[in-house]
N, C-alpha and C. Protein backbone atom coordinates (compact mmCIF):
# COMPACT_ATOMS: atom_id res chain seq x y z
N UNK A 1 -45.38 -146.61 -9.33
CA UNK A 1 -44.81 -147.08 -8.07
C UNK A 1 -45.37 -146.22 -6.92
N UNK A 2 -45.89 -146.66 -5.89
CA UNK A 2 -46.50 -145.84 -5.03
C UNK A 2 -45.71 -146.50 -3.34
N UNK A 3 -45.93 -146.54 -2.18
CA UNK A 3 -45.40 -146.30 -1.24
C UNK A 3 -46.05 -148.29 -1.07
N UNK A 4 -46.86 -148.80 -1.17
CA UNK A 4 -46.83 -150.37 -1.07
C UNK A 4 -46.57 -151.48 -1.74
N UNK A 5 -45.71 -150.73 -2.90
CA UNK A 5 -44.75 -151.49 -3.51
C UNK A 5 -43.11 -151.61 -2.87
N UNK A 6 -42.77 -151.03 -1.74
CA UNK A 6 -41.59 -150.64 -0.98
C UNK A 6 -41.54 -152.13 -0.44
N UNK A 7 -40.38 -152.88 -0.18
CA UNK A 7 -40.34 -153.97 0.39
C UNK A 7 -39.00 -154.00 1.01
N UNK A 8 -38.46 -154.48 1.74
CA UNK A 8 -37.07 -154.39 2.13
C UNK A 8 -36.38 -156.11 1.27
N UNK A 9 -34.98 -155.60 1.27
CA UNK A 9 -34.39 -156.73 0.58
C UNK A 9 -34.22 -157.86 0.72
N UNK A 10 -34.74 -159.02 0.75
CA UNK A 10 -35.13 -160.50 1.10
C UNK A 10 -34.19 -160.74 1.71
N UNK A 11 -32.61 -160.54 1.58
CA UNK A 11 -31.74 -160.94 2.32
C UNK A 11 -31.42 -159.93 3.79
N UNK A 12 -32.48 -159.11 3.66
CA UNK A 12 -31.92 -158.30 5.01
C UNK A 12 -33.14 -158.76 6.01
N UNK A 13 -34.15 -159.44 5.71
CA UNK A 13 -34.75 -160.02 6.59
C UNK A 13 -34.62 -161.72 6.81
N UNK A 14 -34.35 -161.79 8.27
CA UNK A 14 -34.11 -163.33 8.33
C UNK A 14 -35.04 -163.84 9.38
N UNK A 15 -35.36 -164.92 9.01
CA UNK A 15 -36.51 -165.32 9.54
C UNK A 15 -35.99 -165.81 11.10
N UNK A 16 -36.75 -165.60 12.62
CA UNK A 16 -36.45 -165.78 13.01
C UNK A 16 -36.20 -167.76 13.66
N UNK A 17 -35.41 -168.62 14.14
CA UNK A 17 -35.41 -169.53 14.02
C UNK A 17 -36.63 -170.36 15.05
N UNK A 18 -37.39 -171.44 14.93
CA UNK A 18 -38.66 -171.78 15.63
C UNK A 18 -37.95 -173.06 16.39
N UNK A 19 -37.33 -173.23 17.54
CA UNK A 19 -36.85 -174.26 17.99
C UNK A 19 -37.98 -175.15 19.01
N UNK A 20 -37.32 -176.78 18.62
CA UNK A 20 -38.62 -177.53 19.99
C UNK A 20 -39.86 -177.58 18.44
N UNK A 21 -40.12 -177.72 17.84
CA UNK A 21 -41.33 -177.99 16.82
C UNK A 21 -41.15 -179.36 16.36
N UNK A 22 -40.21 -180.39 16.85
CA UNK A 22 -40.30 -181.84 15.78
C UNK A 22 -38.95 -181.87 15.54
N UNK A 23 -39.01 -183.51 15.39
CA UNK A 23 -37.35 -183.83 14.97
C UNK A 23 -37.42 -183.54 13.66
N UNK A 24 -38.07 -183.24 12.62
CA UNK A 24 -37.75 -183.01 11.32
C UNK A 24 -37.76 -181.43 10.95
N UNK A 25 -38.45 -180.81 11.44
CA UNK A 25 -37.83 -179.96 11.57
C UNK A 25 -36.41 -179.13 11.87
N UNK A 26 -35.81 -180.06 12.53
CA UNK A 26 -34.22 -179.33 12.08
C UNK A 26 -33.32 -179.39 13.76
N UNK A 27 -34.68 -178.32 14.34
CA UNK A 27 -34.13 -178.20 15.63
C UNK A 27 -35.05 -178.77 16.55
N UNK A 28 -35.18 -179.77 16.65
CA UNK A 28 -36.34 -180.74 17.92
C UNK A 28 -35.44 -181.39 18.75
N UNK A 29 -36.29 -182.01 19.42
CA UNK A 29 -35.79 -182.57 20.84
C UNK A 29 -35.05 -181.48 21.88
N UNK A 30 -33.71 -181.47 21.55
CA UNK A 30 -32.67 -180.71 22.46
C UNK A 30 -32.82 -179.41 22.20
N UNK A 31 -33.34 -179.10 21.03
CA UNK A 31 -33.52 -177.77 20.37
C UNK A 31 -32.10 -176.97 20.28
N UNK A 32 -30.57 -177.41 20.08
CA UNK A 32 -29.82 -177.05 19.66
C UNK A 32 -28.99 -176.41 21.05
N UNK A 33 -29.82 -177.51 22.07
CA UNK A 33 -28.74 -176.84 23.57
C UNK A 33 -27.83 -178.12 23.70
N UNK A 34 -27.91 -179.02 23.06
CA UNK A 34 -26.93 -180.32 23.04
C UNK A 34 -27.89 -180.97 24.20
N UNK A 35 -26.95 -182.03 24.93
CA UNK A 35 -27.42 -182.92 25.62
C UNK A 35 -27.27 -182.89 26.96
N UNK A 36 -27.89 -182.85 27.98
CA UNK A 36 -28.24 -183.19 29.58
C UNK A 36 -27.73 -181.90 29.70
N UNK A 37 -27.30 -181.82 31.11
CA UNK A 37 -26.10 -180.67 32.08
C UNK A 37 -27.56 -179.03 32.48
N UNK A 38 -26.89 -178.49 32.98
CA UNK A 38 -27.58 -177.13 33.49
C UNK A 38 -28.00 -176.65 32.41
N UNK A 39 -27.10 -175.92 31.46
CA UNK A 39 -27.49 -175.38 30.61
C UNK A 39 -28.66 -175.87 29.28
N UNK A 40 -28.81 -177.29 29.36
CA UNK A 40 -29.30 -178.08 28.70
C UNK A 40 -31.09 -177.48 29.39
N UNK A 41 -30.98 -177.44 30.69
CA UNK A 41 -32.99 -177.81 31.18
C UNK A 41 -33.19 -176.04 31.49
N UNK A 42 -32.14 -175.47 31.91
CA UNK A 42 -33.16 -174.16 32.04
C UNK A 42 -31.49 -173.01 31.75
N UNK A 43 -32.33 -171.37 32.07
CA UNK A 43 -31.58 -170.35 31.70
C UNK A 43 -30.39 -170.70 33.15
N UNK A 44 -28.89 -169.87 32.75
CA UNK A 44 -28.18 -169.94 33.59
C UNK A 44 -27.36 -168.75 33.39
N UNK A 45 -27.17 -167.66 34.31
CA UNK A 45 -27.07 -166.29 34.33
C UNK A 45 -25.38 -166.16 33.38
N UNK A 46 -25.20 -165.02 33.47
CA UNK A 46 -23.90 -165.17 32.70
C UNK A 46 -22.83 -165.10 33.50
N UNK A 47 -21.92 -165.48 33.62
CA UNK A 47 -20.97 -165.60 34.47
C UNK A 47 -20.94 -166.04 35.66
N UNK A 48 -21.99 -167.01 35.52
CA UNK A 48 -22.16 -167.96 36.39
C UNK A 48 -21.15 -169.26 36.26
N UNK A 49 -20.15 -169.71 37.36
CA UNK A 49 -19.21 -170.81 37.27
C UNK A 49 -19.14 -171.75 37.74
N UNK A 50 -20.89 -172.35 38.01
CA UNK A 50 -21.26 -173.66 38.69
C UNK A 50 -21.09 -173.79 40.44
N UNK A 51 -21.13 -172.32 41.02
CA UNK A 51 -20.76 -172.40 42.13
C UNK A 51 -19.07 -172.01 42.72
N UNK A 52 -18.34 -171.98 41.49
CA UNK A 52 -16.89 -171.84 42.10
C UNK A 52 -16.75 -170.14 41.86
N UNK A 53 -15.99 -169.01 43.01
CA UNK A 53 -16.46 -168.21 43.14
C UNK A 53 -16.18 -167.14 41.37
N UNK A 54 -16.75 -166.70 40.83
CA UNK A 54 -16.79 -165.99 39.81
C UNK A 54 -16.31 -165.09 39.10
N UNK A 55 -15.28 -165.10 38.03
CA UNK A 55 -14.56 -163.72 37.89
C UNK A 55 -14.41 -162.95 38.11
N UNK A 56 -15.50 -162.33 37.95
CA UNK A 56 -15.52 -160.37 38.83
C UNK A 56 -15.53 -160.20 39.78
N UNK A 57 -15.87 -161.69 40.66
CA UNK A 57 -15.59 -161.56 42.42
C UNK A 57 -13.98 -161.70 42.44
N UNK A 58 -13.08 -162.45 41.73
CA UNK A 58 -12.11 -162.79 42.11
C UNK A 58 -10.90 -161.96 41.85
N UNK A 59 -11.29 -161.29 41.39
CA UNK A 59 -10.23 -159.92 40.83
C UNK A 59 -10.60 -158.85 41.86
N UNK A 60 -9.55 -158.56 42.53
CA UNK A 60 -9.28 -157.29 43.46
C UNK A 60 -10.11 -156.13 43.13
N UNK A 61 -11.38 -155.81 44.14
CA UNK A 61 -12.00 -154.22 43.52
C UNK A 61 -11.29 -153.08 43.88
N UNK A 62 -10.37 -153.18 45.28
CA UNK A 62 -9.78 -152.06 45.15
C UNK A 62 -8.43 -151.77 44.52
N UNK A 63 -8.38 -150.58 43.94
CA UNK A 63 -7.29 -150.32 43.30
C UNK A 63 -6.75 -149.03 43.69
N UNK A 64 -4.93 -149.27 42.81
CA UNK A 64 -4.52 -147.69 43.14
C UNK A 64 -3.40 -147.91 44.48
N UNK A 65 -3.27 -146.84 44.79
CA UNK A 65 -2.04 -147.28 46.30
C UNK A 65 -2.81 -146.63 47.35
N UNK A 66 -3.45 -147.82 48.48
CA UNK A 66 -3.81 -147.32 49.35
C UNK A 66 -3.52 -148.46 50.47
N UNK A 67 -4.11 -148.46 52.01
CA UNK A 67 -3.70 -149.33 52.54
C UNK A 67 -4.65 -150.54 52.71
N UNK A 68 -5.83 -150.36 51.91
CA UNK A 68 -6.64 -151.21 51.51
C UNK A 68 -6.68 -152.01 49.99
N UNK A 69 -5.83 -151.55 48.94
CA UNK A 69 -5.91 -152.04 48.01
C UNK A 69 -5.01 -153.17 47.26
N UNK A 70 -5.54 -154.02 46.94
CA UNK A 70 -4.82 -155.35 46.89
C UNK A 70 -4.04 -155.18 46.09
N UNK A 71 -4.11 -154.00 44.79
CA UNK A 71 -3.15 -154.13 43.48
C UNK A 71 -2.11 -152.85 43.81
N UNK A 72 -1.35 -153.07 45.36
CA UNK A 72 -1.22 -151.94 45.17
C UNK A 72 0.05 -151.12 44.29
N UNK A 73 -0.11 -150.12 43.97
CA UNK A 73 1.13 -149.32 42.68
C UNK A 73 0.37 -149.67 41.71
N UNK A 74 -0.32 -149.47 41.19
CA UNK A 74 -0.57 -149.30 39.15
C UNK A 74 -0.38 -148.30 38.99
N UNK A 75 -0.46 -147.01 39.73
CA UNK A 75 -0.34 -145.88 39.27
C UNK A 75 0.85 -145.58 40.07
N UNK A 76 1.69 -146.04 40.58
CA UNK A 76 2.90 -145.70 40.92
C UNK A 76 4.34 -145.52 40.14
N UNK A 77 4.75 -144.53 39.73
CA UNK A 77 5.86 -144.14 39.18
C UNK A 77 6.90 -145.12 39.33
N UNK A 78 7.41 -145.33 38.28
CA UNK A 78 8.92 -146.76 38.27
C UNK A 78 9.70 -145.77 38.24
N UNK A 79 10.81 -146.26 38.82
CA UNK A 79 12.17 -145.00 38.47
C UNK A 79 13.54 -146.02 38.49
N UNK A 80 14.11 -145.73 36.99
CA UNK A 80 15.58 -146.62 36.86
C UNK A 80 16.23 -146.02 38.01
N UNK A 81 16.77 -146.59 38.91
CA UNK A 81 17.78 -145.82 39.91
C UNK A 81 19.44 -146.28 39.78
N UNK A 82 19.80 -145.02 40.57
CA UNK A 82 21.44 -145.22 40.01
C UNK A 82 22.13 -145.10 41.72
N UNK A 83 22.91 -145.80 42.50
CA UNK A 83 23.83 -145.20 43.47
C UNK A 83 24.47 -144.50 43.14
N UNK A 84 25.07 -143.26 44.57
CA UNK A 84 25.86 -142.48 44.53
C UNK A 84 27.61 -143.39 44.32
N UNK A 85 27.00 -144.41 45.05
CA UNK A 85 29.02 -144.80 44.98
C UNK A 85 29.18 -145.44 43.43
N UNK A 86 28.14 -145.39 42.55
CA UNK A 86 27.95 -145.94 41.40
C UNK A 86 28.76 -144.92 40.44
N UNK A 87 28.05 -143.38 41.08
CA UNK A 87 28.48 -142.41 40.12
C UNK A 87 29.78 -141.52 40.19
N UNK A 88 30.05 -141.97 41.20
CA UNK A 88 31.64 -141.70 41.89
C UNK A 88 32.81 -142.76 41.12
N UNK A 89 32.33 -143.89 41.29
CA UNK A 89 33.22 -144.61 40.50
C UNK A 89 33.49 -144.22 38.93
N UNK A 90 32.19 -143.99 38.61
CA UNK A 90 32.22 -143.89 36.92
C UNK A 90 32.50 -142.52 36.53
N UNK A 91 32.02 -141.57 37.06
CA UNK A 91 32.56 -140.32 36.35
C UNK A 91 33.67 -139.23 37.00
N UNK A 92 34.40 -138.70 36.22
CA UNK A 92 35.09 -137.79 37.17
C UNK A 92 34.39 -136.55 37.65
N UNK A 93 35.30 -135.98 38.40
CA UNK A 93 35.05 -134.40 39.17
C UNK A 93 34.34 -133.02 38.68
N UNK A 94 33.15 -132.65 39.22
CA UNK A 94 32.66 -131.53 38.23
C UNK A 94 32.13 -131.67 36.68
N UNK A 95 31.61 -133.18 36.95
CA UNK A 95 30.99 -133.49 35.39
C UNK A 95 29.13 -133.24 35.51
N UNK A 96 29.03 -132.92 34.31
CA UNK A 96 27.35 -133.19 34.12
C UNK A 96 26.69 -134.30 34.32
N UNK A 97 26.33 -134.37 34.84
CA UNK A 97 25.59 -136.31 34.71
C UNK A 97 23.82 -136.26 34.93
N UNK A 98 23.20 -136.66 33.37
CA UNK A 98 22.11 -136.76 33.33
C UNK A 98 21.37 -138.23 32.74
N UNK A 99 20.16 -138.17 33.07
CA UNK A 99 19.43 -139.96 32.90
C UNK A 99 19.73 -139.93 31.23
N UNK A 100 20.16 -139.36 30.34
CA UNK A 100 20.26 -139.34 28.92
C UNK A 100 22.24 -139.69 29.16
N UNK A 101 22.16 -139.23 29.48
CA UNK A 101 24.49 -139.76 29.38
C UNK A 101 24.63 -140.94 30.36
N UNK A 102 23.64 -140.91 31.50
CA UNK A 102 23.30 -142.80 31.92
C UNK A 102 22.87 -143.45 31.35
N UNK A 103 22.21 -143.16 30.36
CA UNK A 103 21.81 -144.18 28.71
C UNK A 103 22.70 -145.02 28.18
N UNK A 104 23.93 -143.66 27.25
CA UNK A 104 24.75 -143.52 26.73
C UNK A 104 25.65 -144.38 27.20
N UNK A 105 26.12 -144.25 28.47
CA UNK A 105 27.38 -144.71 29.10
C UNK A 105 27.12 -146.43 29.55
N UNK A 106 25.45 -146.78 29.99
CA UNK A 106 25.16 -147.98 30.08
C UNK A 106 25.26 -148.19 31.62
N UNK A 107 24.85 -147.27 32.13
CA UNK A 107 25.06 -147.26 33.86
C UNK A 107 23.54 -148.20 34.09
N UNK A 108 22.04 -147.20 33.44
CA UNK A 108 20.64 -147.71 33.28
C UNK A 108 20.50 -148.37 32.27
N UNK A 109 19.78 -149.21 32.07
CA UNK A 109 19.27 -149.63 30.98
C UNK A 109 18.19 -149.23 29.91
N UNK A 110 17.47 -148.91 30.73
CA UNK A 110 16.02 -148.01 30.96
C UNK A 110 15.54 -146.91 31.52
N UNK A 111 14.96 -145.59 31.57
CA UNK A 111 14.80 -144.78 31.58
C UNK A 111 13.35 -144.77 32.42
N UNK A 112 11.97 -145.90 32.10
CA UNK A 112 11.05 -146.10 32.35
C UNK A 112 10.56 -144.67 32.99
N UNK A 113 10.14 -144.33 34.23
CA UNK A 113 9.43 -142.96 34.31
C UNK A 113 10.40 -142.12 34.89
N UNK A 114 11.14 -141.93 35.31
CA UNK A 114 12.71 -141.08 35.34
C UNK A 114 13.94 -141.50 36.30
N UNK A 115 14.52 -141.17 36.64
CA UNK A 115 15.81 -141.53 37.31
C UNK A 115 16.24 -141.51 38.81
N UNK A 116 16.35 -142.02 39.29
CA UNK A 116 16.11 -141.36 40.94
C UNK A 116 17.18 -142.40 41.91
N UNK A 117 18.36 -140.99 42.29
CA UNK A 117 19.43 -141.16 42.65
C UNK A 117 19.62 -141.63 44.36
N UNK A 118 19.96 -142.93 44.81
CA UNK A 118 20.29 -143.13 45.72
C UNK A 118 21.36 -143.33 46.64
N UNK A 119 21.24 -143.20 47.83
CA UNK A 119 22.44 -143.02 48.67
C UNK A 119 23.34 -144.01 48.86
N UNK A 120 23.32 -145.06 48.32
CA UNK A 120 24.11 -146.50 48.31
C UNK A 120 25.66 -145.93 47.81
N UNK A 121 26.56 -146.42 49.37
CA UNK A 121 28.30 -145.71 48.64
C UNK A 121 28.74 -144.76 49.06
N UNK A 122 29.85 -144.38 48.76
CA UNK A 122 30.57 -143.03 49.18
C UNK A 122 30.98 -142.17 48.00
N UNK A 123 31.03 -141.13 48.22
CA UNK A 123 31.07 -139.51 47.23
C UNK A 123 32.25 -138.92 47.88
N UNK A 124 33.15 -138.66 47.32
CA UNK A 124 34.30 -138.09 47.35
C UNK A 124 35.09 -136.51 46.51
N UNK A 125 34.07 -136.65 45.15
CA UNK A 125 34.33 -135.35 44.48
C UNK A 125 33.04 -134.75 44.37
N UNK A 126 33.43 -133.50 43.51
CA UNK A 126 32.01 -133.10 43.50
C UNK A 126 31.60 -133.06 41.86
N UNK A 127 29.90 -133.40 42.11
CA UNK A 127 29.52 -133.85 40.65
C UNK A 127 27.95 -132.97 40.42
N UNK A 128 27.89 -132.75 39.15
CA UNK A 128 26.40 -132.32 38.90
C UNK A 128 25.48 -132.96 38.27
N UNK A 129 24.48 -133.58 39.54
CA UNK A 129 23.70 -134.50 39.09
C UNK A 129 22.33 -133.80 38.54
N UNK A 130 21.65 -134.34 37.34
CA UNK A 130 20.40 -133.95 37.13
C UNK A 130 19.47 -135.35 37.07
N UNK A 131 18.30 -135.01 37.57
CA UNK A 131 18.17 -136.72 38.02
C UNK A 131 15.79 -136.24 37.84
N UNK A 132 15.24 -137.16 37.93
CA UNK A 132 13.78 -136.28 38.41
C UNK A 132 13.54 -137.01 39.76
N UNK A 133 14.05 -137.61 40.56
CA UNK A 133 14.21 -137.70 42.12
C UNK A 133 15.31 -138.26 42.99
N UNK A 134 15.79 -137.68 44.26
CA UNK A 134 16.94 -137.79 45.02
C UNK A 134 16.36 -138.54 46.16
N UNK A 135 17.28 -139.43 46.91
CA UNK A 135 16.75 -139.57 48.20
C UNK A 135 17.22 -138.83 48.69
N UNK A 136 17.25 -138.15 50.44
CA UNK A 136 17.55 -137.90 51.73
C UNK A 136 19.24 -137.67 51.18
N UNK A 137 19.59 -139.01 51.46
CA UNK A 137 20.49 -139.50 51.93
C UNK A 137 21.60 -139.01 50.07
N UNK A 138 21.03 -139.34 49.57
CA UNK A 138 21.96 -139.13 47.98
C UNK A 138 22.46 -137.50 47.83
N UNK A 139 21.04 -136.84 48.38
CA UNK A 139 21.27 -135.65 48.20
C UNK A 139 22.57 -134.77 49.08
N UNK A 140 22.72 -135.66 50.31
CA UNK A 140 23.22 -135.17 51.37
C UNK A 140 24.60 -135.07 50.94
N UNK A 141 24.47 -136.71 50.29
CA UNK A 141 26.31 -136.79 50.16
C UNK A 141 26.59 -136.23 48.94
N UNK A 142 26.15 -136.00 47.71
CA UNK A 142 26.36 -134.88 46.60
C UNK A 142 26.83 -133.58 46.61
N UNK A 143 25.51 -133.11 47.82
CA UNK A 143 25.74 -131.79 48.25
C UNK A 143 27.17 -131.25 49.44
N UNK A 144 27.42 -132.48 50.23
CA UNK A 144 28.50 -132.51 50.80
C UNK A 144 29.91 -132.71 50.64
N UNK A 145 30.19 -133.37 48.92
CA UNK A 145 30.80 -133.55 48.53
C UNK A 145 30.84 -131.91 47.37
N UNK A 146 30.25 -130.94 47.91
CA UNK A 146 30.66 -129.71 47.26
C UNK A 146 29.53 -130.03 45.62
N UNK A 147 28.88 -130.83 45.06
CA UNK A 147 28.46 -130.92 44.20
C UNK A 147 27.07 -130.30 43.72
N UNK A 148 26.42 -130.29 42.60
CA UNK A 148 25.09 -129.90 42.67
C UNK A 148 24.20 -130.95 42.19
N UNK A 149 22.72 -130.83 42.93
CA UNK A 149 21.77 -131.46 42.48
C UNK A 149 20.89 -131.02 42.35
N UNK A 150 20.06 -131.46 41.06
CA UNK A 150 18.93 -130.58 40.29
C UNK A 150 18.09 -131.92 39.51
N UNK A 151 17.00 -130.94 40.40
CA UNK A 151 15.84 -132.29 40.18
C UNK A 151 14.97 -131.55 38.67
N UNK A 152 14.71 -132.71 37.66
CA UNK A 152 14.27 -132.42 36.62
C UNK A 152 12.20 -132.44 36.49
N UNK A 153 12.02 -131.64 36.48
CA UNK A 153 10.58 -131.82 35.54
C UNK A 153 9.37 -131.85 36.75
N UNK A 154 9.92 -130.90 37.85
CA UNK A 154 9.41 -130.02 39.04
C UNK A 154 8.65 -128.93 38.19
């Protein structure tokens, strides 16, 4: 056995196909582009849509949150939110209250990217909220109502 007896395996070479040679041949006439239309008489680029404007044109290029970008928030943080007159009603005076015992209790449903307490309502006792964002206004009346607030995962 020497080096021009080496052949590769009949099935790993495939012949390539000869289209347009005769109708008995197999593939004549249309040569296997079917019948009439664009694609039938010549090449037609890819993602080309006959003139109507084209996928990758029609999808928004800018992205992200800006004041130019059409999609804007994909990268914007969701936050289950809870009112203050929400948490006044439901818990008593000097309690712990975190986005895990708003689970529990069925205040949120969801947790999605963290919790973030708003000023909607009135506060009357004082409570300790742990939350990972406050508004202005939530914080004001918590803190005014003698309570504490502590933002998580600062």
């Amino acid at each position: 056995m020497d080096l021009s007896d080496l052949r590769p395996n009949p099935e790993a070479k495939k012949r390539r196909k000869r289209v347009g040679r005769g109708i008995a041949a197999g593939q004549g006439k249309t040569a296997g582009r079917g019948e009439k239309g664009q694609k039938h008489r010549s090449k037609v680029s890819p993602g080309f849509e006959g003139g109507q404007t084209p996928l990758y044109r029609r999808i928004p290029m800018r992205r992200g949150v800006s004041s130019s970008g059409h999609n804007i928030g994909i990268f914007r943080s969701e936050y289950a939110v809870v009112n203050v007159g929400t948490l006044a009603e439901r818990f008593e005076a000097d309690e712990e209250i975190t986005p895990e015992r708003l689970l529990e209790e069925g205040v949120i449903g969801k947790l999605l990217d963290g919790l973030k307490v708003l000023g909607d309502g009135e506060i009357d006792k004082p409570l300790n909220v742990r939350a990972h964002a406050f508004s202005a206004s939530a914080r004001a009346k918590i803190e005014g109502a003698d309570g504490t607030v502590e933002v998580i995962g600062e």
